[in-house]
Structure formats: structure tokens, C-alpha cells
PDB file of N, CA and C in Angstrom:
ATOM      1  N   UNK A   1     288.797  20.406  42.927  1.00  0.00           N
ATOM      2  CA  UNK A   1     288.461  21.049  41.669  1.00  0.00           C
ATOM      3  C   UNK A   1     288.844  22.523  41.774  1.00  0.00           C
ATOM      4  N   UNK A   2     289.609  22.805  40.815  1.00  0.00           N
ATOM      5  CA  UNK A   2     290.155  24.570  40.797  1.00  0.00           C
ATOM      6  C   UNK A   2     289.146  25.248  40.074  1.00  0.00           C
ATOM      7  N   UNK A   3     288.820  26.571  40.771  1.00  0.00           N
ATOM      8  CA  UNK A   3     288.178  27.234  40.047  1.00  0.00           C
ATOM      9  C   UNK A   3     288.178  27.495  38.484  1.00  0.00           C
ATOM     10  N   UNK A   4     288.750  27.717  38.036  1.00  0.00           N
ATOM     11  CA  UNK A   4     289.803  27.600  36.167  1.00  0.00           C
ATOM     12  C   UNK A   4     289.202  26.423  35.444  1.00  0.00           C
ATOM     13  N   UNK A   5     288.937  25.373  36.008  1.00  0.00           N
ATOM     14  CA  UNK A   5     288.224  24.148  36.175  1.00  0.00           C
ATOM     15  C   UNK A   5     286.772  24.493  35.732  1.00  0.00           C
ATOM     16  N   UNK A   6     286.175  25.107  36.828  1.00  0.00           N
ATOM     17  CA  UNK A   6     284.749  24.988  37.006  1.00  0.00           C
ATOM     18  C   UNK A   6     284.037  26.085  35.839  1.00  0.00           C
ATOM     19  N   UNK A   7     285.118  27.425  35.860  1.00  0.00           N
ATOM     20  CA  UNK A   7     284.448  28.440  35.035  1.00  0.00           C
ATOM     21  C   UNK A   7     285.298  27.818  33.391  1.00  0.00           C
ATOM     22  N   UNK A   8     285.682  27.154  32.916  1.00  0.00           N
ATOM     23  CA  UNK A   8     285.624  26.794  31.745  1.00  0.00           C
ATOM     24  C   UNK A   8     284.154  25.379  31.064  1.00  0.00           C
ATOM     25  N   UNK A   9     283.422  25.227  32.452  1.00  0.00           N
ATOM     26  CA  UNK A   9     282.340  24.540  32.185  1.00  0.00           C
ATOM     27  C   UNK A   9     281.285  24.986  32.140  1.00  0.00           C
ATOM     28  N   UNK A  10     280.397  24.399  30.766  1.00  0.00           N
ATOM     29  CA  UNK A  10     279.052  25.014  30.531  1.00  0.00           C
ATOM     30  C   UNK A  10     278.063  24.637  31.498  1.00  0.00           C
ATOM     31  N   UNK A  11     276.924  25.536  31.279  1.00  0.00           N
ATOM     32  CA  UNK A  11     276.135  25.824  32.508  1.00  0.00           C
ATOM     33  C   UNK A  11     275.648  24.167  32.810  1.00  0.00           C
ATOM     34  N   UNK A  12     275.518  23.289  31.606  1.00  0.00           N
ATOM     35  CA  UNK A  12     274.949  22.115  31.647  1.00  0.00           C
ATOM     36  C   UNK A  12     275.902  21.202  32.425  1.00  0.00           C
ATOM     37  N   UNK A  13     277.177  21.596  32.080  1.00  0.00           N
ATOM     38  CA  UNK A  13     277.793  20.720  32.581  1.00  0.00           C
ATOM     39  C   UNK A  13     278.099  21.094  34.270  1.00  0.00           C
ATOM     40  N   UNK A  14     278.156  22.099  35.165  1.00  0.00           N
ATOM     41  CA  UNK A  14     278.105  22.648  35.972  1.00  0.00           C
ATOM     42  C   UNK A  14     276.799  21.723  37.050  1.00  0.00           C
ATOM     43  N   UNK A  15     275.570  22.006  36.347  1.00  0.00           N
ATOM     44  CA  UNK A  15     274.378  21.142  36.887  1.00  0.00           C
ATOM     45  C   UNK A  15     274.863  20.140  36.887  1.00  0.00           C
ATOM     46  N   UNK A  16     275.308  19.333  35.893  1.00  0.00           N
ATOM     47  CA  UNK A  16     275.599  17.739  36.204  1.00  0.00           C
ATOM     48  C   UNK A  16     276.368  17.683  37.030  1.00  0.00           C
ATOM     49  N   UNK A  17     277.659  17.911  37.179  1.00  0.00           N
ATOM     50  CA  UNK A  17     278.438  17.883  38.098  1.00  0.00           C
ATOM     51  C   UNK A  17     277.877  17.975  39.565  1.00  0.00           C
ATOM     52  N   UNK A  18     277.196  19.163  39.581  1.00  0.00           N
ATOM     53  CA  UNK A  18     276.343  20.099  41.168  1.00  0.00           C
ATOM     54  C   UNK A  18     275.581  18.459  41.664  1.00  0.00           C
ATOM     55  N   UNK A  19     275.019  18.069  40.543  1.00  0.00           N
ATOM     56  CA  UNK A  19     274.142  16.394  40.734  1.00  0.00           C
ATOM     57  C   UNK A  19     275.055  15.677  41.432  1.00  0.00           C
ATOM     58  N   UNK A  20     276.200  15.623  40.857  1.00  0.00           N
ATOM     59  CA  UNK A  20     276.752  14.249  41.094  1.00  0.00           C
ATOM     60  C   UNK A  20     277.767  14.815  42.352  1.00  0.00           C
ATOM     61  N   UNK A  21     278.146  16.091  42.863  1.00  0.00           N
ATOM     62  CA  UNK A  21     278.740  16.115  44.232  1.00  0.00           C
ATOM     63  C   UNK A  21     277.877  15.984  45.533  1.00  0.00           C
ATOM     64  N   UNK A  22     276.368  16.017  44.971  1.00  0.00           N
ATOM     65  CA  UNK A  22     275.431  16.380  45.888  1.00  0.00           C
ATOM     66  C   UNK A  22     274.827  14.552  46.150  1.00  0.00           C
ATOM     67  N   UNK A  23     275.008  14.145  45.499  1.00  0.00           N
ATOM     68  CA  UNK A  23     275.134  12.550  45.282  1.00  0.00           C
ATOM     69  C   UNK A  23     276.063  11.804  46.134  1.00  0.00           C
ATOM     70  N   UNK A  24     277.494  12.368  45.869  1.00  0.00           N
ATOM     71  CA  UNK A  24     278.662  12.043  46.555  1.00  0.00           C
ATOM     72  C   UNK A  24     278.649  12.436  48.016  1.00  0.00           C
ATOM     73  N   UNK A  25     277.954  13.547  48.381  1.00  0.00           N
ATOM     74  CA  UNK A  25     278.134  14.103  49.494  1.00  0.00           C
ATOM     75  C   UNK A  25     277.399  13.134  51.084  1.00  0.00           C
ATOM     76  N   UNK A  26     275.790  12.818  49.746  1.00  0.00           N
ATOM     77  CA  UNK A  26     274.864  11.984  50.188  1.00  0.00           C
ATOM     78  C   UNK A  26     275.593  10.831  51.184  1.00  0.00           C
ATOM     79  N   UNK A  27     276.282   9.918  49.853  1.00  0.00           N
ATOM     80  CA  UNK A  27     276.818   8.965  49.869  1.00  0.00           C
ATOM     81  C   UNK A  27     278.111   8.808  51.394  1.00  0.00           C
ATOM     82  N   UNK A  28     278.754   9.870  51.278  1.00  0.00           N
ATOM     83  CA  UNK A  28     279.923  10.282  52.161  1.00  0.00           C
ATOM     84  C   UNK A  28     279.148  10.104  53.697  1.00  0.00           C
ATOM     85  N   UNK A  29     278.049  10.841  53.863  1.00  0.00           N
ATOM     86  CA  UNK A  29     277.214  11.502  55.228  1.00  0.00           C
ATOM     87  C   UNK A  29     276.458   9.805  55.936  1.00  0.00           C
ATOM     88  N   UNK A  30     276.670   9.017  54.395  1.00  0.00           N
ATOM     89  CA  UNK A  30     275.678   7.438  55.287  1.00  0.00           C
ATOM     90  C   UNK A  30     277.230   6.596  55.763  1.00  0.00           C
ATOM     91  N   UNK A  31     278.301   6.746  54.861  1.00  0.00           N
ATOM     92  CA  UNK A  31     279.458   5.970  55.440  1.00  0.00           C
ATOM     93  C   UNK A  31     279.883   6.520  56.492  1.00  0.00           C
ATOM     94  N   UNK A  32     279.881   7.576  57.140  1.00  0.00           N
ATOM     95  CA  UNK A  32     279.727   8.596  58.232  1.00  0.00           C
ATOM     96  C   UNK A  32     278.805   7.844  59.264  1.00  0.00           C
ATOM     97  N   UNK A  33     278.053   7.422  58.983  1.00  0.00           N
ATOM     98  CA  UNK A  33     277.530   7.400  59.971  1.00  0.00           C
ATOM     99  C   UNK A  33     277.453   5.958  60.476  1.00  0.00           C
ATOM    100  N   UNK A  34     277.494   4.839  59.404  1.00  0.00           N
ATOM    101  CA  UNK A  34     277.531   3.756  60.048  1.00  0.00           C
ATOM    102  C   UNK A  34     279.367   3.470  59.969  1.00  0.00           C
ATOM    103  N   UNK A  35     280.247   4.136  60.027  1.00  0.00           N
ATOM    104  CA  UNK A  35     281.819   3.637  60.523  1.00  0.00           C
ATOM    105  C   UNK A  35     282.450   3.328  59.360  1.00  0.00           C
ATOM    106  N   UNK A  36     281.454   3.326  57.805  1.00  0.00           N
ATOM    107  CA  UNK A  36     282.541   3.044  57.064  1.00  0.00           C
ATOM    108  C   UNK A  36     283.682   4.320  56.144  1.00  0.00           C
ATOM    109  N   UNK A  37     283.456   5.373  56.676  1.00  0.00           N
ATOM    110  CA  UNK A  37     284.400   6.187  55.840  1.00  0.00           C
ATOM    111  C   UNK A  37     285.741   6.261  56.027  1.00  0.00           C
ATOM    112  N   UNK A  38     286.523   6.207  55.284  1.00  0.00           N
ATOM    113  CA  UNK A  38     288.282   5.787  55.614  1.00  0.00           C
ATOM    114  C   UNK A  38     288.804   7.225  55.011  1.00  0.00           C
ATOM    115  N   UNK A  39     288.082   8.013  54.543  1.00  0.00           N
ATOM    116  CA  UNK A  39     288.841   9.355  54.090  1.00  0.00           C
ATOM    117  C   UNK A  39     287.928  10.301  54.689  1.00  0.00           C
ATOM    118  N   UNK A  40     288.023  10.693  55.409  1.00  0.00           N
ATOM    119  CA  UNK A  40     287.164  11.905  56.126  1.00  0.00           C
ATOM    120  C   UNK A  40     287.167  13.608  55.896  1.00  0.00           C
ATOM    121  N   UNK A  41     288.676  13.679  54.935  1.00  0.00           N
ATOM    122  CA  UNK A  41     288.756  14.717  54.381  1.00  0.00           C
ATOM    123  C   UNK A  41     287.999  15.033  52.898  1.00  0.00           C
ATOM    124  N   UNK A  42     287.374  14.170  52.567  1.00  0.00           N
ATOM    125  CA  UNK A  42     286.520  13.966  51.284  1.00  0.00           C
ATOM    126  C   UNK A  42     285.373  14.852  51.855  1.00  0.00           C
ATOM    127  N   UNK A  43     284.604  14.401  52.684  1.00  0.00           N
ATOM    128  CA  UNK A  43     283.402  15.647  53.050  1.00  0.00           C
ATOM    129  C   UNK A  43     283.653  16.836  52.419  1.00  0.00           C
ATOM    130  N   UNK A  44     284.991  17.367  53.289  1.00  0.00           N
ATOM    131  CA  UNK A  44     285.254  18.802  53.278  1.00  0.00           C
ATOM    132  C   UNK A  44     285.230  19.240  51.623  1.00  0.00           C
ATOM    133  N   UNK A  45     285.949  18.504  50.903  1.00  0.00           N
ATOM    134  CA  UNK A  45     286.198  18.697  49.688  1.00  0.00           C
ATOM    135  C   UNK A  45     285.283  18.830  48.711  1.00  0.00           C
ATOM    136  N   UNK A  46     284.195  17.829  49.283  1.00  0.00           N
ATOM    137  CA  UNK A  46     283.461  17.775  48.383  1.00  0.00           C
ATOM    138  C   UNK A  46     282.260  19.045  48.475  1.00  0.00           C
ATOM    139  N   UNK A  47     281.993  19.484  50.168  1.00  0.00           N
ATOM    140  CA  UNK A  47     281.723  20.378  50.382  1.00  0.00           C
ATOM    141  C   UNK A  47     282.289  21.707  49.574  1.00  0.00           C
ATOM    142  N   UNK A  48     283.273  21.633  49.557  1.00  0.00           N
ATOM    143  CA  UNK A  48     283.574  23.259  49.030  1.00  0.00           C
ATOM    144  C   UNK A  48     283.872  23.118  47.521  1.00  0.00           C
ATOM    145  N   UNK A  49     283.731  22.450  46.811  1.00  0.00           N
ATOM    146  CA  UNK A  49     283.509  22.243  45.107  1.00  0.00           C
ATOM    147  C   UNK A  49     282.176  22.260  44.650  1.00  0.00           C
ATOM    148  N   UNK A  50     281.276  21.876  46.050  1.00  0.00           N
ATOM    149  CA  UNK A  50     279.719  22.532  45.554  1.00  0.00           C
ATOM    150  C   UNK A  50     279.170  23.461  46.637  1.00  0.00           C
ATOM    151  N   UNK A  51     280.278  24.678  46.896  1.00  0.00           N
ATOM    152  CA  UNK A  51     280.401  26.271  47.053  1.00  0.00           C
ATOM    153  C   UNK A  51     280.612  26.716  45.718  1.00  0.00           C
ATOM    154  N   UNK A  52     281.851  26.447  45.456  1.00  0.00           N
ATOM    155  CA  UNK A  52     282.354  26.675  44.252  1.00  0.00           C
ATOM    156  C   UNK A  52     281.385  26.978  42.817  1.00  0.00           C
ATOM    157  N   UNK A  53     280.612  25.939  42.973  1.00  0.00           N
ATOM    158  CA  UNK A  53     280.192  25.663  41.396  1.00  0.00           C
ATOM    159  C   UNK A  53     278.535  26.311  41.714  1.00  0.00           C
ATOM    160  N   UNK A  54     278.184  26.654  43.422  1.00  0.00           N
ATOM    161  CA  UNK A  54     277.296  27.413  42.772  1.00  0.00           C
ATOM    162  C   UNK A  54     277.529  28.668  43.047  1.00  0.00           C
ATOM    163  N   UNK A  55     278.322  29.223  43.395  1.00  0.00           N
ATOM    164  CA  UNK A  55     279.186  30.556  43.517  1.00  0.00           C
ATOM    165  C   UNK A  55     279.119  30.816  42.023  1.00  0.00           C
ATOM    166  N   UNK A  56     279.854  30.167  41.358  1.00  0.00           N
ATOM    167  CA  UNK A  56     279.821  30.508  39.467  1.00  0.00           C
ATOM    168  C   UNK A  56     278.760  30.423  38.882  1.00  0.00           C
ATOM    169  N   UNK A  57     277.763  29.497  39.234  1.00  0.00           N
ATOM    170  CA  UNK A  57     276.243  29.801  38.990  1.00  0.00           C
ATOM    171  C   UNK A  57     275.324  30.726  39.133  1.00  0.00           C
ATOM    172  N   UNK A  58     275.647  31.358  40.118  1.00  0.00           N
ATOM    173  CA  UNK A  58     274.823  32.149  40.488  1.00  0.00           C
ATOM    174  C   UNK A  58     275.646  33.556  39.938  1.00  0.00           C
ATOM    175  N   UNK A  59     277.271  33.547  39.566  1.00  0.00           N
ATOM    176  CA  UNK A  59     277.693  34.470  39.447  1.00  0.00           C
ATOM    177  C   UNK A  59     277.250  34.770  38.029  1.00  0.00           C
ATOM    178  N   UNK A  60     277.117  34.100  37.305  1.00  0.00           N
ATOM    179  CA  UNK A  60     276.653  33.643  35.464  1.00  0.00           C
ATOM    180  C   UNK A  60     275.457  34.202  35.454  1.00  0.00           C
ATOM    181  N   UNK A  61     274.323  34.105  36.477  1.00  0.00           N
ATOM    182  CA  UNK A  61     272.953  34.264  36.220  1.00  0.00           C
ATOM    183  C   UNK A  61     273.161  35.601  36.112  1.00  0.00           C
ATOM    184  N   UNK A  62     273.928  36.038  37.583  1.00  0.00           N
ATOM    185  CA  UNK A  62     273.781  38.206  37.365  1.00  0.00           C
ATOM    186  C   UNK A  62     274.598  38.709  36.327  1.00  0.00           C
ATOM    187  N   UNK A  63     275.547  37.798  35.967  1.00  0.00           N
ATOM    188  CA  UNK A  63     275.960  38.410  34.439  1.00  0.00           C
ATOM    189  C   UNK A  63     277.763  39.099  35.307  1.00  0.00           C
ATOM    190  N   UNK A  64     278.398  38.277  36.079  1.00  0.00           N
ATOM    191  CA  UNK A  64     279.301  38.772  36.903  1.00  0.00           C
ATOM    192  C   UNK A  64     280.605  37.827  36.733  1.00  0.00           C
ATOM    193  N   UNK A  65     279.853  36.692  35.817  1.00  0.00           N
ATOM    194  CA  UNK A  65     281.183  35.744  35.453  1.00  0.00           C
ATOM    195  C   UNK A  65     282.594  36.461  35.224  1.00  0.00           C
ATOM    196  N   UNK A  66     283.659  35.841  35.685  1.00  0.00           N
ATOM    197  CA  UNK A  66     285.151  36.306  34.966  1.00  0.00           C
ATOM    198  C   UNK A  66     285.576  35.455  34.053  1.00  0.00           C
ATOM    199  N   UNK A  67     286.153  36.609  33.129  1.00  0.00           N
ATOM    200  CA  UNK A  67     286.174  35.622  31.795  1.00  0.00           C
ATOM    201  C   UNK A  67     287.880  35.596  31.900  1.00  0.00           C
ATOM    202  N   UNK A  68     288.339  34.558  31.444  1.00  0.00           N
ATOM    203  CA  UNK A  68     289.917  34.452  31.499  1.00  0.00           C
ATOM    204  C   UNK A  68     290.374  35.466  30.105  1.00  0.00           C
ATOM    205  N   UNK A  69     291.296  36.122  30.540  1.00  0.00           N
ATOM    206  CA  UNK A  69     291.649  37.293  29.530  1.00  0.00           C
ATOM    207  C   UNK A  69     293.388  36.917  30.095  1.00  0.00           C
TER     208      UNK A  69
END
């Protein structure tokens, strides 16, 4: 997910998303552990798209968002 991506999404939609990588991540960490994960670069990814999205969250709250100009 590109940043350009994330800051054209509303705050609602941001939370849902934050839900559903934190879901995915869940999901990733149990196939991890019992042998079934076949993409192991998915962690990482999914890891740093929920940096991302609360990096812009938190950047929105102090009022620090960049607005595309």
C-alpha cells in the first residue's frame, strides 16, 4: 500500500483497514508457527502498511497531515 493510497482515505476508512491488517497479521503469525505460511514476505508487508496508516493517524490527530497540492 503507497502512501498516496493511505492519505486519500478517511479517518473511518483508515480504522477499518488498521482492523483488518491487524487481523491479517494475526492470521500470518499462527501459519508461522504451525509450517503453513508459503509467503513469508507478507509479514513484513503487512507490518509496515500498519506503520504507515498509523503514522497518518496520528499525523491527522496533531493537525500535520500533507495535503496533495
Amino acid at each position: 500500500m503507497k502512501p498516496a493510497e493511505i492519505r486519500a482515505m478517511s479517518d473511518d476508512q483508515l480504522k477499518e483497514k488498521l482492523l483488518e491488517l491487524k487481523k491479517e497479521q494475526f492470521n500470518l503469525r499462527i501459519q508461522k508457527a504451525t509450517g503453513q505460511l508459503e509467503n513469508t514476505a507478507r509479514i513484513r508487508q503487512v507490518r509496515r502498511d500498519i506503520a504507515r496508516i498509523k503514522t497518518e493517524m496520528t499525523a491527522r490527530r496533531k493537525g500535520l497531515a500533507k495535503t496533495d497540492a
